[in-house]
N, C-alpha and C. Protein backbone atom coordinates (compact mmCIF):
# COMPACT_ATOMS: atom_id res chain seq x y z
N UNK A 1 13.55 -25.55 31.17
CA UNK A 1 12.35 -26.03 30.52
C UNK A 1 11.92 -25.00 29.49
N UNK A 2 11.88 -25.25 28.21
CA UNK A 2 11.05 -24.86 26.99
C UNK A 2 9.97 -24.91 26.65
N UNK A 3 9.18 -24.38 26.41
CA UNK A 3 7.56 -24.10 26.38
C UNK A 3 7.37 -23.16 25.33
N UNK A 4 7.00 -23.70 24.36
CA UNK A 4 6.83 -23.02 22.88
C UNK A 4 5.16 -23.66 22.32
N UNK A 5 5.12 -22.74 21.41
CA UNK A 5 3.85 -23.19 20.62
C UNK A 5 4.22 -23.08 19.29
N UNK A 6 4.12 -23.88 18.20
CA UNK A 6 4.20 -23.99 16.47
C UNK A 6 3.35 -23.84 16.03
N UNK A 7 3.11 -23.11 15.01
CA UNK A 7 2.01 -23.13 14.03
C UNK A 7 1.33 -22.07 14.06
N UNK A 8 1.05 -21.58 15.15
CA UNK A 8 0.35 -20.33 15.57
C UNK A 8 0.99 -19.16 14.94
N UNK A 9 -0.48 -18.94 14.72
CA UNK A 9 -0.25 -17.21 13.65
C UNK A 9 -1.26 -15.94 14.47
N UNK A 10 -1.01 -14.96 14.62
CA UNK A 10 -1.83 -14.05 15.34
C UNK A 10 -3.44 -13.96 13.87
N UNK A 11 -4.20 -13.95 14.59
CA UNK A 11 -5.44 -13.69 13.41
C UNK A 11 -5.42 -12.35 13.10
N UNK A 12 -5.27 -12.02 11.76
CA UNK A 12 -5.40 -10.37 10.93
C UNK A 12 -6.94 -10.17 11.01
N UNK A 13 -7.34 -8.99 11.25
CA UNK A 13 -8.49 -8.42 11.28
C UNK A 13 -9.04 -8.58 10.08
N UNK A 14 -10.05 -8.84 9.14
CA UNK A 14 -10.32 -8.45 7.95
C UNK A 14 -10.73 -7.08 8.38
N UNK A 15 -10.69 -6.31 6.79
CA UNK A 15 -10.81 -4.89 6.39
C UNK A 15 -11.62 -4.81 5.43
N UNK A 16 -12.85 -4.10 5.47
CA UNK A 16 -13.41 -3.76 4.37
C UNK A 16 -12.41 -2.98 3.17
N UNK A 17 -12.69 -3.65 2.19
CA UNK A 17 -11.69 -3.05 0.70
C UNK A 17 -12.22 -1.53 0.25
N UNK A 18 -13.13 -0.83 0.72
CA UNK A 18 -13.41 0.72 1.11
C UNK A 18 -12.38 1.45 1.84
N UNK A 19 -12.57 0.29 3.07
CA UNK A 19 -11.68 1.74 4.11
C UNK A 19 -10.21 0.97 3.84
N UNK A 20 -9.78 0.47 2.95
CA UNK A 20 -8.11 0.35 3.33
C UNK A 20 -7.85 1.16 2.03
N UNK A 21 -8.74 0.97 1.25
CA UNK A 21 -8.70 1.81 -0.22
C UNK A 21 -8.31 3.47 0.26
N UNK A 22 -9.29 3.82 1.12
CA UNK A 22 -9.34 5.20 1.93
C UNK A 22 -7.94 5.28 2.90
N UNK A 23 -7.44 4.14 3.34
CA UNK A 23 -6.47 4.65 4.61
C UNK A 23 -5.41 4.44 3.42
N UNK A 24 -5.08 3.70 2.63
CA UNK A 24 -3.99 4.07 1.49
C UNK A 24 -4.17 4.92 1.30
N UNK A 25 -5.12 5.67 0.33
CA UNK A 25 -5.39 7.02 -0.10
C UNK A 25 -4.82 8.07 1.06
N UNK A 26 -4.87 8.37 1.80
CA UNK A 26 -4.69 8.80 3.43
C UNK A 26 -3.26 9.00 3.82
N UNK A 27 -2.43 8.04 3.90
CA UNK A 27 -1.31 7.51 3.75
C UNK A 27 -0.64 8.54 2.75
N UNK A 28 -1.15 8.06 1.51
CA UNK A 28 0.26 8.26 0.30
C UNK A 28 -0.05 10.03 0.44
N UNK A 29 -1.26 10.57 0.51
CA UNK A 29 -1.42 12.46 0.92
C UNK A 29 -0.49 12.93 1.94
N UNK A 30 -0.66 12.01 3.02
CA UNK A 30 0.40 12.60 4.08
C UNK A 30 1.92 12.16 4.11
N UNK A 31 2.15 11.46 3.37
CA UNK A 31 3.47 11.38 3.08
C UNK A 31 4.32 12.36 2.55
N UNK A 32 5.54 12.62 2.62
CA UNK A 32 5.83 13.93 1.50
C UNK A 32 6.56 13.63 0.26
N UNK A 33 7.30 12.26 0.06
CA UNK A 33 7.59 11.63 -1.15
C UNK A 33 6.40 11.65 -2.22
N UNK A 34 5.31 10.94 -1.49
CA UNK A 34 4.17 10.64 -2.56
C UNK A 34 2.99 11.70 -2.70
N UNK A 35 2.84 12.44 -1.73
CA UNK A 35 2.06 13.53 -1.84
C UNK A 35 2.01 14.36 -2.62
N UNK A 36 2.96 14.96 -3.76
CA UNK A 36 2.69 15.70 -5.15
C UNK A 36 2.36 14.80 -5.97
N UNK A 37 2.19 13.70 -6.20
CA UNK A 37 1.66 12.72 -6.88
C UNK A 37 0.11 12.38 -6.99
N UNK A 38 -0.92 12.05 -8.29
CA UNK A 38 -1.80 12.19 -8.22
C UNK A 38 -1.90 10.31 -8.60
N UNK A 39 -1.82 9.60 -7.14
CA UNK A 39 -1.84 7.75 -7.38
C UNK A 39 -3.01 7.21 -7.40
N UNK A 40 -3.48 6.60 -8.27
CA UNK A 40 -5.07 5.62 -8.32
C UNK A 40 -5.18 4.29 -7.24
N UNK A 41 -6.01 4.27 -6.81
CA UNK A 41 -6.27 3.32 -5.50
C UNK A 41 -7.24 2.45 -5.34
N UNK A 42 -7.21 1.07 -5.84
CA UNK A 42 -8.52 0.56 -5.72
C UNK A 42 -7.73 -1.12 -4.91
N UNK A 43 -8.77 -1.68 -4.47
CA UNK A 43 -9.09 -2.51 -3.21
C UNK A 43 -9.94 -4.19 -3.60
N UNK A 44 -9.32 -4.98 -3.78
CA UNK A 44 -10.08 -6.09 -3.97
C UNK A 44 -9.95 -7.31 -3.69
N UNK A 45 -10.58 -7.41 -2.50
CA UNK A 45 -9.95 -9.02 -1.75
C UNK A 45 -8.94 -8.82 -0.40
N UNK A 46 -8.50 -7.25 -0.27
CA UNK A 46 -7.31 -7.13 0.39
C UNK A 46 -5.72 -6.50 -0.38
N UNK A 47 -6.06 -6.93 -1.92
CA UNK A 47 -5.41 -6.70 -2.78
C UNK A 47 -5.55 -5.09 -3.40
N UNK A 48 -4.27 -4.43 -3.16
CA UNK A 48 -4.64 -3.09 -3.42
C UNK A 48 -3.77 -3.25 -4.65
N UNK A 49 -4.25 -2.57 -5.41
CA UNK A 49 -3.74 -1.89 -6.80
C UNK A 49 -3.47 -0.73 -7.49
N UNK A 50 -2.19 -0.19 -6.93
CA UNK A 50 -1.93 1.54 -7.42
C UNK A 50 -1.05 1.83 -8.75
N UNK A 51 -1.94 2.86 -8.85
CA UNK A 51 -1.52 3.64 -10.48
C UNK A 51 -1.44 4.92 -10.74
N UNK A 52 -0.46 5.37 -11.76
CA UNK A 52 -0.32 6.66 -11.92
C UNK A 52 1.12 6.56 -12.41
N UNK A 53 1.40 7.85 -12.22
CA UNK A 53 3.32 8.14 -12.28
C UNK A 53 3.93 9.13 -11.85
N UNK A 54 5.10 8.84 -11.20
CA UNK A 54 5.62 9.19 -10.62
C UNK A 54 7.28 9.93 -11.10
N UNK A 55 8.25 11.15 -10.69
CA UNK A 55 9.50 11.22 -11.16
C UNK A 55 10.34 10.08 -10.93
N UNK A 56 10.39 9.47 -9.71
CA UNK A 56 11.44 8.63 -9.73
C UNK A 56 11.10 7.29 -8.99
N UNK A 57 12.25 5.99 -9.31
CA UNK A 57 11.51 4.90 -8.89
C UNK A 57 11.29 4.71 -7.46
N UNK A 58 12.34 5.53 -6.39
CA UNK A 58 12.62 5.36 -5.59
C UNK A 58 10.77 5.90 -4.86
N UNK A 59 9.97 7.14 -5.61
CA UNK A 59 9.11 7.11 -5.09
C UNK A 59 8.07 6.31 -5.77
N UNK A 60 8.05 4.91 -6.41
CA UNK A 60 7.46 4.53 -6.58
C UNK A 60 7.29 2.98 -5.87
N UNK A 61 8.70 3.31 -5.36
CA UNK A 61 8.89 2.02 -3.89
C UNK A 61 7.95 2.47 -2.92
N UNK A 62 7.99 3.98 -2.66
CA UNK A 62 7.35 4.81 -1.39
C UNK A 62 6.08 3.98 -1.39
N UNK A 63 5.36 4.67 -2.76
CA UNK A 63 4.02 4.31 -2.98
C UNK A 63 3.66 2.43 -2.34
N UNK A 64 4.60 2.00 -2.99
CA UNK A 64 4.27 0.59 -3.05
C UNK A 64 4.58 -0.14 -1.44
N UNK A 65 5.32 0.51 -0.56
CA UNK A 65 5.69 0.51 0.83
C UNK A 65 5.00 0.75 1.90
N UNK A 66 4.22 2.18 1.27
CA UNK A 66 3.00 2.52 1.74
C UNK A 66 1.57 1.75 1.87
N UNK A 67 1.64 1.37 0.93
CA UNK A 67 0.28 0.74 0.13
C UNK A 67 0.28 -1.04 1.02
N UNK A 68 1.74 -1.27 0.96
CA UNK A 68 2.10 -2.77 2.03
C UNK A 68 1.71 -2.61 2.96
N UNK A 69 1.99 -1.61 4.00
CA UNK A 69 2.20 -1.50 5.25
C UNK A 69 1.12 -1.25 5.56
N UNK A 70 -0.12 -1.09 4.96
CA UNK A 70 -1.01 -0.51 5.22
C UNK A 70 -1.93 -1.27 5.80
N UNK A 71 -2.82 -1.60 7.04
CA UNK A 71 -3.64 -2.78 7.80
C UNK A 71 -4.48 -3.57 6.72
N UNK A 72 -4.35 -4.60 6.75
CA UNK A 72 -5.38 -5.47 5.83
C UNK A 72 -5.10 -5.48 5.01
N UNK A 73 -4.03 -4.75 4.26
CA UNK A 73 -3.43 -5.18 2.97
C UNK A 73 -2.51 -6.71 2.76
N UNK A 74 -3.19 -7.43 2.15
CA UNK A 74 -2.64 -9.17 1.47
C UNK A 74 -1.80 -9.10 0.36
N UNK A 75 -1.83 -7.96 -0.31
CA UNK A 75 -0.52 -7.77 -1.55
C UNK A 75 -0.78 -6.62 -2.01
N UNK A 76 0.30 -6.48 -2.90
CA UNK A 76 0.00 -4.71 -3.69
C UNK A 76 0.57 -5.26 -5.02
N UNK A 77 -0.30 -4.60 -5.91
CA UNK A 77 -0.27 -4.96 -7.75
C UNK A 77 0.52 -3.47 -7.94
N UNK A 78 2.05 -2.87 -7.75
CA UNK A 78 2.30 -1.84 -7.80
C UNK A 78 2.43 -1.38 -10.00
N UNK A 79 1.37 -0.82 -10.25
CA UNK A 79 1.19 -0.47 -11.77
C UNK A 79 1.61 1.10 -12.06
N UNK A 80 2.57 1.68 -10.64
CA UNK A 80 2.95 3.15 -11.00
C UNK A 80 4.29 3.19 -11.88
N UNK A 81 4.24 4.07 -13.06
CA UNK A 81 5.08 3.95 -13.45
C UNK A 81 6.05 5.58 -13.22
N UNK A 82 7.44 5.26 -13.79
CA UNK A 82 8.22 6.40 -13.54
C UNK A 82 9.21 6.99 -14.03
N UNK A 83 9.68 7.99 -13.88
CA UNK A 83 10.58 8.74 -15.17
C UNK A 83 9.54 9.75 -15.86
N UNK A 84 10.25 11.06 -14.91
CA UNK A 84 9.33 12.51 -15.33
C UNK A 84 7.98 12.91 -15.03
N UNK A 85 7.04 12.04 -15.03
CA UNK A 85 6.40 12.45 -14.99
C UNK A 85 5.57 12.84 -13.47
N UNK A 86 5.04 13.78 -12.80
CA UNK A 86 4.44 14.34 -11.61
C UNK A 86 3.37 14.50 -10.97
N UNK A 87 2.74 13.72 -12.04
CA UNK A 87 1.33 14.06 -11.10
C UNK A 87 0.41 12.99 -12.66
């Protein structure tokens, strides 16, 4: 016997767009890819949006991986760009 349920989604907490702004911010410092990096962080709807630049793209996946994974985040507008530059 099979006993399943469809449709069902676990409910996401909403997040104030302050503190996920802050736990990104939080995040990309303690990381050590993105942490010499000086990334802009703002929050709207759930929708985070980071900026700045970075040496390479691979840490600009970091950033943007980071910024996903992060609770209450609904998408990331990743606007870091890369090649040379550090901070």
């Amino acid at each position: 016997m099979l006993i399943g349920a469809t449709g069902c989604v676990a409910p996401v907490a909403h997040r104030d767009d302050a503190a996920i702004t802050e736990d990104v911010r939080a995040r990309l410092a303690a990381d050590a890819e993105t942490k010499p990096y000086t990334i802009g962080v703002a929050t709207s709807a759930g929708v985070v949006n980071v900026t700045g630049s970075v040496a390479k793209s691979a840490d600009r996946d970091s950033v943007e991986r980071i910024a996903r994974d992060t609770p209450g985040v609904r998408s990331v507008d990743n606007n870091v760009r890369y090649g040379g530059a550090s901070n």
